[in-house]
N, C-alpha and C. Protein backbone atom coordinates (compact mmCIF):
# COMPACT_ATOMS: atom_id res chain seq x y z
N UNK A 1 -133.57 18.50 -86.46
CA UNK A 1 -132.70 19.56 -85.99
C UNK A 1 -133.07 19.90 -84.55
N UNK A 2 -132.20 20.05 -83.70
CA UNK A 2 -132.03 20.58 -82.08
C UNK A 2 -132.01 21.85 -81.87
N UNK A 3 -133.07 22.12 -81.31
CA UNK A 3 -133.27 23.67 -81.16
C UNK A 3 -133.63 23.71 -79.68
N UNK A 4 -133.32 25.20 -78.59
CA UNK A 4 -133.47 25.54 -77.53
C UNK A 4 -134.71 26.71 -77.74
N UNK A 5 -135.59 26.42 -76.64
CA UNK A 5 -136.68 27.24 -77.19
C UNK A 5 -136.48 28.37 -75.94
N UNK A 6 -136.62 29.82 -76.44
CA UNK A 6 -137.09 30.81 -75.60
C UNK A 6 -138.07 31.23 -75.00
N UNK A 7 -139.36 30.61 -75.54
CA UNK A 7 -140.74 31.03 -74.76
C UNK A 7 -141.41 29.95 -75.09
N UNK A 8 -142.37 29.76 -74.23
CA UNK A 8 -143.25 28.44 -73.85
C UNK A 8 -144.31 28.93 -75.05
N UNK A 9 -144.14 27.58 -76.07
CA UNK A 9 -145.47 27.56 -77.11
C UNK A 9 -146.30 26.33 -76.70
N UNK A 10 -147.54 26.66 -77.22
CA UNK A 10 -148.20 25.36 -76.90
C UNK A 10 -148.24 24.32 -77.55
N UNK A 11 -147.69 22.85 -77.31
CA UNK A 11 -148.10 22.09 -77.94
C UNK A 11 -146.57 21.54 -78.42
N UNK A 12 -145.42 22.42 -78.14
CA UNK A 12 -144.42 22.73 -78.83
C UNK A 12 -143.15 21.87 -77.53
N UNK A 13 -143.02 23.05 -76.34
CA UNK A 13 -142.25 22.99 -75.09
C UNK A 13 -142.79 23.71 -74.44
N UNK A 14 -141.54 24.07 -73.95
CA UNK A 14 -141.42 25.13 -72.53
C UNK A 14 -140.26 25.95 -72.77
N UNK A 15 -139.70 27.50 -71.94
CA UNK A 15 -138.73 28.03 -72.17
C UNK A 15 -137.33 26.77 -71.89
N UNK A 16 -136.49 27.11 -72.74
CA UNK A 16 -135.14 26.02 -72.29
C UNK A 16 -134.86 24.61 -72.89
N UNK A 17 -136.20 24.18 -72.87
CA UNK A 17 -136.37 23.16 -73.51
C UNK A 17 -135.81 22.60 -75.18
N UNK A 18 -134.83 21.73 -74.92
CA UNK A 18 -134.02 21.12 -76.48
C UNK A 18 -135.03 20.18 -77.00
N UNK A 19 -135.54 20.46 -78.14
CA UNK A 19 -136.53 19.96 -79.07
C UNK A 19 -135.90 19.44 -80.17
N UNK A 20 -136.32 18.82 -80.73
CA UNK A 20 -135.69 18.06 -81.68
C UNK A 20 -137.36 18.62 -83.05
N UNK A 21 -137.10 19.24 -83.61
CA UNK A 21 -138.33 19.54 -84.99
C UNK A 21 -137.46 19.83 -86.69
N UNK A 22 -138.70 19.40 -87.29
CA UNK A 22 -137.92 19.65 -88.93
C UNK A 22 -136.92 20.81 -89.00
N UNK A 23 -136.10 20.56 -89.77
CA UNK A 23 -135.35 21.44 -90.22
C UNK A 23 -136.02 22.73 -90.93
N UNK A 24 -137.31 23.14 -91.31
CA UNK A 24 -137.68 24.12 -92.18
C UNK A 24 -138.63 24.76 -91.16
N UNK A 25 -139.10 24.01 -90.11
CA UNK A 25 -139.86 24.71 -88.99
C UNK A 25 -138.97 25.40 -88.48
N UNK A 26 -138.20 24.95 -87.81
CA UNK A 26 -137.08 25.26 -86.80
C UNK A 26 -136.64 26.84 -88.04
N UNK A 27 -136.29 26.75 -89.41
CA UNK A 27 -135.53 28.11 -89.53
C UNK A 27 -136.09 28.99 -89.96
N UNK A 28 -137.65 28.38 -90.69
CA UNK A 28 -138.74 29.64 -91.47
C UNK A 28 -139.51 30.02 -90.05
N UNK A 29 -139.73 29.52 -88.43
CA UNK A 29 -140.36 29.65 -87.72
C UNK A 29 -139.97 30.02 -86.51
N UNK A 30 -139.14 29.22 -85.65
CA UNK A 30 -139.06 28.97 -84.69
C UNK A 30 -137.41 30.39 -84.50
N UNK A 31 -137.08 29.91 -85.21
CA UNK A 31 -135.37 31.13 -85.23
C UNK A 31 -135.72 32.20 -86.10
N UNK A 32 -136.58 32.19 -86.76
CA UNK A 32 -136.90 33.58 -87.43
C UNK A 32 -138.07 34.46 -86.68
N UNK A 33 -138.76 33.57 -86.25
CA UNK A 33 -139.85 34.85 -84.70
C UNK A 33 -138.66 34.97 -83.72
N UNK A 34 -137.52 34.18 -83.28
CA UNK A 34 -136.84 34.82 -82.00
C UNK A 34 -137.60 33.48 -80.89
N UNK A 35 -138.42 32.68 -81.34
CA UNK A 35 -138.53 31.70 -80.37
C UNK A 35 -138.02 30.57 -79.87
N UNK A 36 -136.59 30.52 -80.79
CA UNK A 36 -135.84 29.45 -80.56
C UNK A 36 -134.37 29.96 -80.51
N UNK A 37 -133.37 29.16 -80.34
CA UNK A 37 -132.03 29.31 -80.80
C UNK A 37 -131.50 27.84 -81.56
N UNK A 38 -130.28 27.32 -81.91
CA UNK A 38 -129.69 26.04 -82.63
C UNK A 38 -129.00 25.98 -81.27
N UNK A 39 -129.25 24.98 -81.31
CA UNK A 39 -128.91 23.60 -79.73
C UNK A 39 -127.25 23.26 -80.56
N UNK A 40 -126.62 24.46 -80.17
CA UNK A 40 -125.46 24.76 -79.93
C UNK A 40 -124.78 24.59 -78.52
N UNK A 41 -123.53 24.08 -78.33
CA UNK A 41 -122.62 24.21 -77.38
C UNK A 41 -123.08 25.74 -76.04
N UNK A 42 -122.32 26.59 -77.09
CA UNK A 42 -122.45 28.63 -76.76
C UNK A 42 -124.07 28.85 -76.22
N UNK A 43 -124.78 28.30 -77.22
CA UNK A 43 -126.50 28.59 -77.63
C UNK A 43 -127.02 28.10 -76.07
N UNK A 44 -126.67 26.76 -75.37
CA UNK A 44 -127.53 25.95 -74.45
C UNK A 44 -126.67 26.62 -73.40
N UNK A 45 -125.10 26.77 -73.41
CA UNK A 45 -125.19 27.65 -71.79
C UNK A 45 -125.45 29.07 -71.83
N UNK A 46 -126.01 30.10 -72.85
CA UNK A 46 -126.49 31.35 -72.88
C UNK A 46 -127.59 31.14 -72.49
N UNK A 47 -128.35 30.10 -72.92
CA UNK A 47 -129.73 30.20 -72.55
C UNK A 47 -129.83 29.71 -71.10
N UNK A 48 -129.00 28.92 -70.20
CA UNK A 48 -129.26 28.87 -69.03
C UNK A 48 -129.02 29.94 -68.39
N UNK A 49 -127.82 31.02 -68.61
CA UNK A 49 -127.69 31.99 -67.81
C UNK A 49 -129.26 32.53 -67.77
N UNK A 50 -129.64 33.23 -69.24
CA UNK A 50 -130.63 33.74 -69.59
C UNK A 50 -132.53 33.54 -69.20
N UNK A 51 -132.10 32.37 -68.26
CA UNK A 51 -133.41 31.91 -68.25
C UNK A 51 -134.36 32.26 -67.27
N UNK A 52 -134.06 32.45 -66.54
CA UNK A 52 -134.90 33.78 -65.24
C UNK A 52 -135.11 34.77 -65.98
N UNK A 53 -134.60 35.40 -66.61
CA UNK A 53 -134.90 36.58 -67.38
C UNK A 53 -135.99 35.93 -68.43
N UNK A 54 -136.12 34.75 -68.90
CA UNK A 54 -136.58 34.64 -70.46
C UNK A 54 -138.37 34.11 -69.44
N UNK A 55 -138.54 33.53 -68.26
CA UNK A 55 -139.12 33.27 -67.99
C UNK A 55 -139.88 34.43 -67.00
N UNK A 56 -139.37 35.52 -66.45
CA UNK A 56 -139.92 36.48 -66.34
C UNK A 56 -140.77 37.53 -67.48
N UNK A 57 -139.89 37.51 -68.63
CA UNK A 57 -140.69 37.70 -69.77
C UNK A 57 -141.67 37.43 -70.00
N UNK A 58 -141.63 35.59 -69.94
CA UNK A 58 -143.42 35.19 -70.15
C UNK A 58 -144.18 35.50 -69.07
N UNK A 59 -144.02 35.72 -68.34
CA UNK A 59 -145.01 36.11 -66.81
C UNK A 59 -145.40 37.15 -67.14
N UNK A 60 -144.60 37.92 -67.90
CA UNK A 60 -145.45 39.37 -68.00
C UNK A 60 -146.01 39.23 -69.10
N UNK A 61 -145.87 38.25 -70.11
CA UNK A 61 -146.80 38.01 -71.21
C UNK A 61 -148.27 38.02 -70.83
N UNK A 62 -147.93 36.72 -69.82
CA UNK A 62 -149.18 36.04 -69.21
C UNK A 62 -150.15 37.09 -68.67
N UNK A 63 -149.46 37.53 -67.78
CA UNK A 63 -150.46 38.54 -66.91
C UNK A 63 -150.89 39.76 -67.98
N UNK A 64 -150.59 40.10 -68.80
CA UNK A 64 -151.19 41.21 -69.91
C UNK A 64 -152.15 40.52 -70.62
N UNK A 65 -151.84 38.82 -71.06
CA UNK A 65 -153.33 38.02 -71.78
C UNK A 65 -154.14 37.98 -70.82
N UNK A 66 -153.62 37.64 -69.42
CA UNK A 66 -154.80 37.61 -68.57
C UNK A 66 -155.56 39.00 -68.12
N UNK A 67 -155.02 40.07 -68.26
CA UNK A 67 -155.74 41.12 -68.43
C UNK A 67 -156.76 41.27 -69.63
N UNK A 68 -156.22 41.15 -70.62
CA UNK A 68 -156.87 41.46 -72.01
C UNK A 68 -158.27 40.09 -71.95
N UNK A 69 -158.08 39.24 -71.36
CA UNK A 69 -159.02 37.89 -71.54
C UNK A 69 -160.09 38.56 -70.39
N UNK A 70 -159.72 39.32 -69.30
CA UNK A 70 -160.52 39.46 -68.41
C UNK A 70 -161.81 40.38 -69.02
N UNK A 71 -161.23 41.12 -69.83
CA UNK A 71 -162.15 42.86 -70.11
C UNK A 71 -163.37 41.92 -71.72
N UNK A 72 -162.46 40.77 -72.56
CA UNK A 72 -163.09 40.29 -73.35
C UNK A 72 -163.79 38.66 -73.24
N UNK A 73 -163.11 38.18 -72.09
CA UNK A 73 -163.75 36.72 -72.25
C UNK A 73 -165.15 36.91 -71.99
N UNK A 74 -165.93 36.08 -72.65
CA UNK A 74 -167.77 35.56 -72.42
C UNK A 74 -168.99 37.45 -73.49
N UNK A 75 -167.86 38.09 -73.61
CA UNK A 75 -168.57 39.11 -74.22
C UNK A 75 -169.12 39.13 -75.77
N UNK A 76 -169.88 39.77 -75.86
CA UNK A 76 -170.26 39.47 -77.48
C UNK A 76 -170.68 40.73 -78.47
N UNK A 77 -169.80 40.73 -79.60
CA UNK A 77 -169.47 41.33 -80.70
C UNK A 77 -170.94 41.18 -81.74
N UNK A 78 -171.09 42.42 -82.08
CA UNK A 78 -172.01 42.02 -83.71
C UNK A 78 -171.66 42.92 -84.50
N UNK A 79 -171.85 42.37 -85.65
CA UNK A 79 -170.93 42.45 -87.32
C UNK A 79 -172.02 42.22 -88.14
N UNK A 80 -172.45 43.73 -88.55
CA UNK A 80 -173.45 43.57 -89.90
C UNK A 80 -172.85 43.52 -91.17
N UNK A 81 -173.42 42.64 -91.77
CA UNK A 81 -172.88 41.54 -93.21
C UNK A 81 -173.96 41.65 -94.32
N UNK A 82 -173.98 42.05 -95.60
CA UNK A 82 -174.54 41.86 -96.20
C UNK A 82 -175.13 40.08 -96.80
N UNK A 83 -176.06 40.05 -96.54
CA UNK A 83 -176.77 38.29 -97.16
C UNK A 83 -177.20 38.28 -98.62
N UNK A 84 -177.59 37.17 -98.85
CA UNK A 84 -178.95 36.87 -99.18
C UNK A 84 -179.64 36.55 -99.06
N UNK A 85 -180.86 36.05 -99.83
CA UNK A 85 -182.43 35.79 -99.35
C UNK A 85 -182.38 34.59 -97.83
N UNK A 86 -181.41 33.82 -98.37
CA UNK A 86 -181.69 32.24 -97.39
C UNK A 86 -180.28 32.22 -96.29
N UNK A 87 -180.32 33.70 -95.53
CA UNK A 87 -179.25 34.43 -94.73
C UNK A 87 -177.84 33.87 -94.83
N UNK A 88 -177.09 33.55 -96.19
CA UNK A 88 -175.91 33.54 -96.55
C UNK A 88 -175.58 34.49 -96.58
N UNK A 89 -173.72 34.37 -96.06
CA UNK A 89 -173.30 35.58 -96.36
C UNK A 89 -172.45 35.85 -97.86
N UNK A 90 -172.28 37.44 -98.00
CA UNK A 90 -171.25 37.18 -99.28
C UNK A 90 -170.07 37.41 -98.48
N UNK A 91 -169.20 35.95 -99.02
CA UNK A 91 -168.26 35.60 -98.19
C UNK A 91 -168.37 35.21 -96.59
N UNK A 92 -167.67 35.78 -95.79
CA UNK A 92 -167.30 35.23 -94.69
C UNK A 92 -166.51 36.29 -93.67
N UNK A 93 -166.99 36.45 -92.04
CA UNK A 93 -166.18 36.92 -91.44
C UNK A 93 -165.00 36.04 -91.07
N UNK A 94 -163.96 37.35 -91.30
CA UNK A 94 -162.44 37.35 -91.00
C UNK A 94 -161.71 37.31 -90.00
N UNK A 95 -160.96 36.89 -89.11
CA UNK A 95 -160.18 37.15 -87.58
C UNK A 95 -159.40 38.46 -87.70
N UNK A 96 -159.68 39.01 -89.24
CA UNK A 96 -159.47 40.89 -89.28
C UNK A 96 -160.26 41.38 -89.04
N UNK A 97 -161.54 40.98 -89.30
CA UNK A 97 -162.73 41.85 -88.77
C UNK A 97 -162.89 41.78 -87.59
N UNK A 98 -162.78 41.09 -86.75
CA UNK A 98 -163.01 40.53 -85.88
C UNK A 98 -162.08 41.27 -84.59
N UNK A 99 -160.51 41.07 -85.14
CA UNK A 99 -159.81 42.01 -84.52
C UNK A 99 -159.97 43.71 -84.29
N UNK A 100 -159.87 44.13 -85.52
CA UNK A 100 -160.82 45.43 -85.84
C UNK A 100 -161.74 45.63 -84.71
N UNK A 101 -163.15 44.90 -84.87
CA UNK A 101 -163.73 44.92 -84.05
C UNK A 101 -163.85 44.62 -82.62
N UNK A 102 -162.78 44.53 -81.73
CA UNK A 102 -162.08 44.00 -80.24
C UNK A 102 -161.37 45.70 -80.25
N UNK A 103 -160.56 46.01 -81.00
CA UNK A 103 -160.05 47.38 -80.80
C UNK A 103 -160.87 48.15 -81.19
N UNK A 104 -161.64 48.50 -81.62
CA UNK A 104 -162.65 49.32 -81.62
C UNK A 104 -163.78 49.28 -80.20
N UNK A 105 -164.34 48.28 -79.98
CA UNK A 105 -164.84 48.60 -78.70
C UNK A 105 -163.89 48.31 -77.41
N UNK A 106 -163.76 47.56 -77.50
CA UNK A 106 -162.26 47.59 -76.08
C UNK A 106 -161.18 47.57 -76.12
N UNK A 107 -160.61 48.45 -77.13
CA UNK A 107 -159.61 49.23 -77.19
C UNK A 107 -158.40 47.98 -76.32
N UNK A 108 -158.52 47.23 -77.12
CA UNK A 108 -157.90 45.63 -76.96
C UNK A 108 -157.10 45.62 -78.15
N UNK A 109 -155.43 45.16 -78.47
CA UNK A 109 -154.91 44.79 -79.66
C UNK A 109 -154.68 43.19 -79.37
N UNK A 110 -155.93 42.50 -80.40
CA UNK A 110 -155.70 41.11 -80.34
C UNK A 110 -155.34 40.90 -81.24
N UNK A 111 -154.17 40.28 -82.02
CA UNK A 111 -153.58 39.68 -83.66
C UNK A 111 -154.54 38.58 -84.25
N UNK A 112 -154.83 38.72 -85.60
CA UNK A 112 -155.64 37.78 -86.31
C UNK A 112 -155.29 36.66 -86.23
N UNK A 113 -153.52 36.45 -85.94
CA UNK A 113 -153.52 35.03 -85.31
C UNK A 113 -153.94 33.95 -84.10
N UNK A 114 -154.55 35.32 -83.56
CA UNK A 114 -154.25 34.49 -82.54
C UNK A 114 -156.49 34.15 -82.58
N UNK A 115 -156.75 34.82 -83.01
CA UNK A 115 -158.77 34.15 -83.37
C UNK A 115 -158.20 33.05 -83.98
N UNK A 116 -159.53 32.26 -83.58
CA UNK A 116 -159.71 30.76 -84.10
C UNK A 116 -161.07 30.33 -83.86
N UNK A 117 -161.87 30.70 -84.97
CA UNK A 117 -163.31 30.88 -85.08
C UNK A 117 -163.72 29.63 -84.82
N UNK A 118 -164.45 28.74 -84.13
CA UNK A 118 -165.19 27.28 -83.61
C UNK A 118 -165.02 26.70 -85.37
N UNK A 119 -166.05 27.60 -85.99
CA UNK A 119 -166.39 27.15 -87.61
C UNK A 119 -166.73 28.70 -88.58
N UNK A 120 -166.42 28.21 -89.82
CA UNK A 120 -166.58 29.23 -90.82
C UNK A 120 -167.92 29.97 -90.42
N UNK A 121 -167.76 31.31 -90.22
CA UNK A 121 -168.67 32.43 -89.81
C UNK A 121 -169.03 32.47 -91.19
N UNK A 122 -170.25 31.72 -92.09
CA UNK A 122 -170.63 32.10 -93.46
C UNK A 122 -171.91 32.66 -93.72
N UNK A 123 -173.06 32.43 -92.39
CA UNK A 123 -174.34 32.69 -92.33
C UNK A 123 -174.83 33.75 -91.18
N UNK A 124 -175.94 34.32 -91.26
CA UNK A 124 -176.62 34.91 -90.46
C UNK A 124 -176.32 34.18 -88.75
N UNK A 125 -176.45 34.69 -87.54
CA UNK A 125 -176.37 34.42 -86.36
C UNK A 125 -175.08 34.11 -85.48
N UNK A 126 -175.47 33.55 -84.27
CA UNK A 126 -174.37 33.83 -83.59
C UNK A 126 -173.10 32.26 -83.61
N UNK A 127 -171.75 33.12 -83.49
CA UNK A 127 -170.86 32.00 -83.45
C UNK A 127 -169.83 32.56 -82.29
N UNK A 128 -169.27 30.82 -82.08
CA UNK A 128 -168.00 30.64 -80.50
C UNK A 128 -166.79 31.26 -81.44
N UNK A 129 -166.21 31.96 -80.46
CA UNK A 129 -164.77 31.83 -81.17
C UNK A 129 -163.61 32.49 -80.09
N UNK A 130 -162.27 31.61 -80.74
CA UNK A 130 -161.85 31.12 -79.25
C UNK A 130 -160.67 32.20 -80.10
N UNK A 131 -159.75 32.96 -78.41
CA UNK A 131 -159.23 33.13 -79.27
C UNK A 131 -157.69 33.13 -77.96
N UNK A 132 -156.80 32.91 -78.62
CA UNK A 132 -155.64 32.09 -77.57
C UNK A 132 -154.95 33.20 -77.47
N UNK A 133 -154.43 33.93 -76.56
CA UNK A 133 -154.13 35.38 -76.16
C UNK A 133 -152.51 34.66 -75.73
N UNK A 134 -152.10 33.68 -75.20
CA UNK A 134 -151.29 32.56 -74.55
C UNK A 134 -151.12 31.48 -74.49
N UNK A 135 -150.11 30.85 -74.46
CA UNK A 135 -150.06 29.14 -74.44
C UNK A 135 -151.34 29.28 -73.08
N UNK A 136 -150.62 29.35 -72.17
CA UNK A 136 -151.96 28.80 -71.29
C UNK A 136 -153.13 29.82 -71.22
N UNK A 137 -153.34 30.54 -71.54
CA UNK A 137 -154.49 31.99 -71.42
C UNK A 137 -155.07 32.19 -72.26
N UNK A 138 -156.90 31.66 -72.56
CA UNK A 138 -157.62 31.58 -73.41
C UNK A 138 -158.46 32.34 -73.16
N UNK A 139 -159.47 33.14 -73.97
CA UNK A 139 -160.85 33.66 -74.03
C UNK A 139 -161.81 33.35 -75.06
N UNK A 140 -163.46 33.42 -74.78
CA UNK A 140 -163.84 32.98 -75.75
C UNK A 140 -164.83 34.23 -75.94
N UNK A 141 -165.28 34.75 -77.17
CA UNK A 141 -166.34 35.32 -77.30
C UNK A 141 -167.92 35.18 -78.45
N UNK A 142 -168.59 36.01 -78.03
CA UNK A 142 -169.64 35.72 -79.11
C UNK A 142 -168.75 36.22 -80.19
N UNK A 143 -169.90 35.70 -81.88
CA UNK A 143 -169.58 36.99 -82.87
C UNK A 143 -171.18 36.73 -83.29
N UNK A 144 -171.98 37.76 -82.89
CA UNK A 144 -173.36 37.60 -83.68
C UNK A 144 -173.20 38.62 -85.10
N UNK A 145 -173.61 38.00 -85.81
CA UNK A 145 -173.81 38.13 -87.33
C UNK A 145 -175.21 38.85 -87.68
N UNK A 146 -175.55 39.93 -88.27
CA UNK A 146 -176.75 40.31 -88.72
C UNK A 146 -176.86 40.93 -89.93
N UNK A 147 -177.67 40.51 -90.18
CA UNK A 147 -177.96 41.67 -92.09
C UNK A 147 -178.44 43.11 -91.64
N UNK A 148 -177.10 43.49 -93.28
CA UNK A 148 -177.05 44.53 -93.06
C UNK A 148 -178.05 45.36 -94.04
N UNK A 149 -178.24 44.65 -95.34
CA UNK A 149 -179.24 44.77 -96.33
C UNK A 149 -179.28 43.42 -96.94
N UNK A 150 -180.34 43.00 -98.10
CA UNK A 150 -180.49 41.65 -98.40
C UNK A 150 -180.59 42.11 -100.02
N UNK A 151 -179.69 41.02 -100.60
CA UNK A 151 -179.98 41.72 -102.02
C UNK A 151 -180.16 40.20 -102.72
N UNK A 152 -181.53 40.76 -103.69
CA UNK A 152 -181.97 39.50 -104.08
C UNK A 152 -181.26 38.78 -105.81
């Protein structure tokens, strides 16, 4: 299925851009967030009028991740976790906790989608985690892990 995309995803297009993707991406995803339209006749010359506008949009995307990446990139978070003896955790930090914890100290709203932990946060210490604010606008931060009590 032919779809016109409205905002630059990564990996995906660019604004304007006629893509050709499954039929169930394109309607559970791409036209149901508002990031696409059907590579229609009407659909492809609306979106050219529209496209200074759709691409000023992302500029101001950009420059708000690049704000938000500035105040959080290279900084580091800690999250006391209950263990056990051989510093496992019970369970695992979340890209909710995680978020939580970004708005709580820097009063930052980052979406759980958009963390993408290096690897499963399951043990005691510190972990990378990346978290994509933008197609092109990344930050990375600590998450150090510490016990909070140890129960045997």
């Amino acid at each position: 299925m032919k779809v016109i995309l409205l905002e630059n995803l990564k990996k995906i297009g660019s604004i304007g851009e006629i893509i050709e993707v499954k039929r169930g991406f394109a309607r559970n995803f791409l036209i149901a967030n508002k990031k696409a339209l059907y590579a229609s006749k009407e659909n492809i010359s609306k979106v050219d009028k529209i496209k200074t506008d759709l691409s000023k949009k992302d500029n101001e995307k950009k420059q708000e991740a690049k704000r938000i990446s500035e105040k959080i990139h290279k900084k580091e978070y800690e999250i006391k976790k209950l263990c056990t003896e051989n510093n496992e955790l019970y369970g695992s930090v979340k890209p909710t906790e995680i978020s939580k914890l970004i708005k709580e100290i820097n009063n930052q709203e980052v979406k759980p989608s958009m963390i993408q932990p290096i690897k499963d946060i399951k043990s005691i210490g510190k972990f990378k985690v990346k978290i994509s604010l933008h197609p092109e606008v990344d930050a990375e931060i600590m998450i150090n892990v510490i016990s909070s009590d140890t129960i045997q």
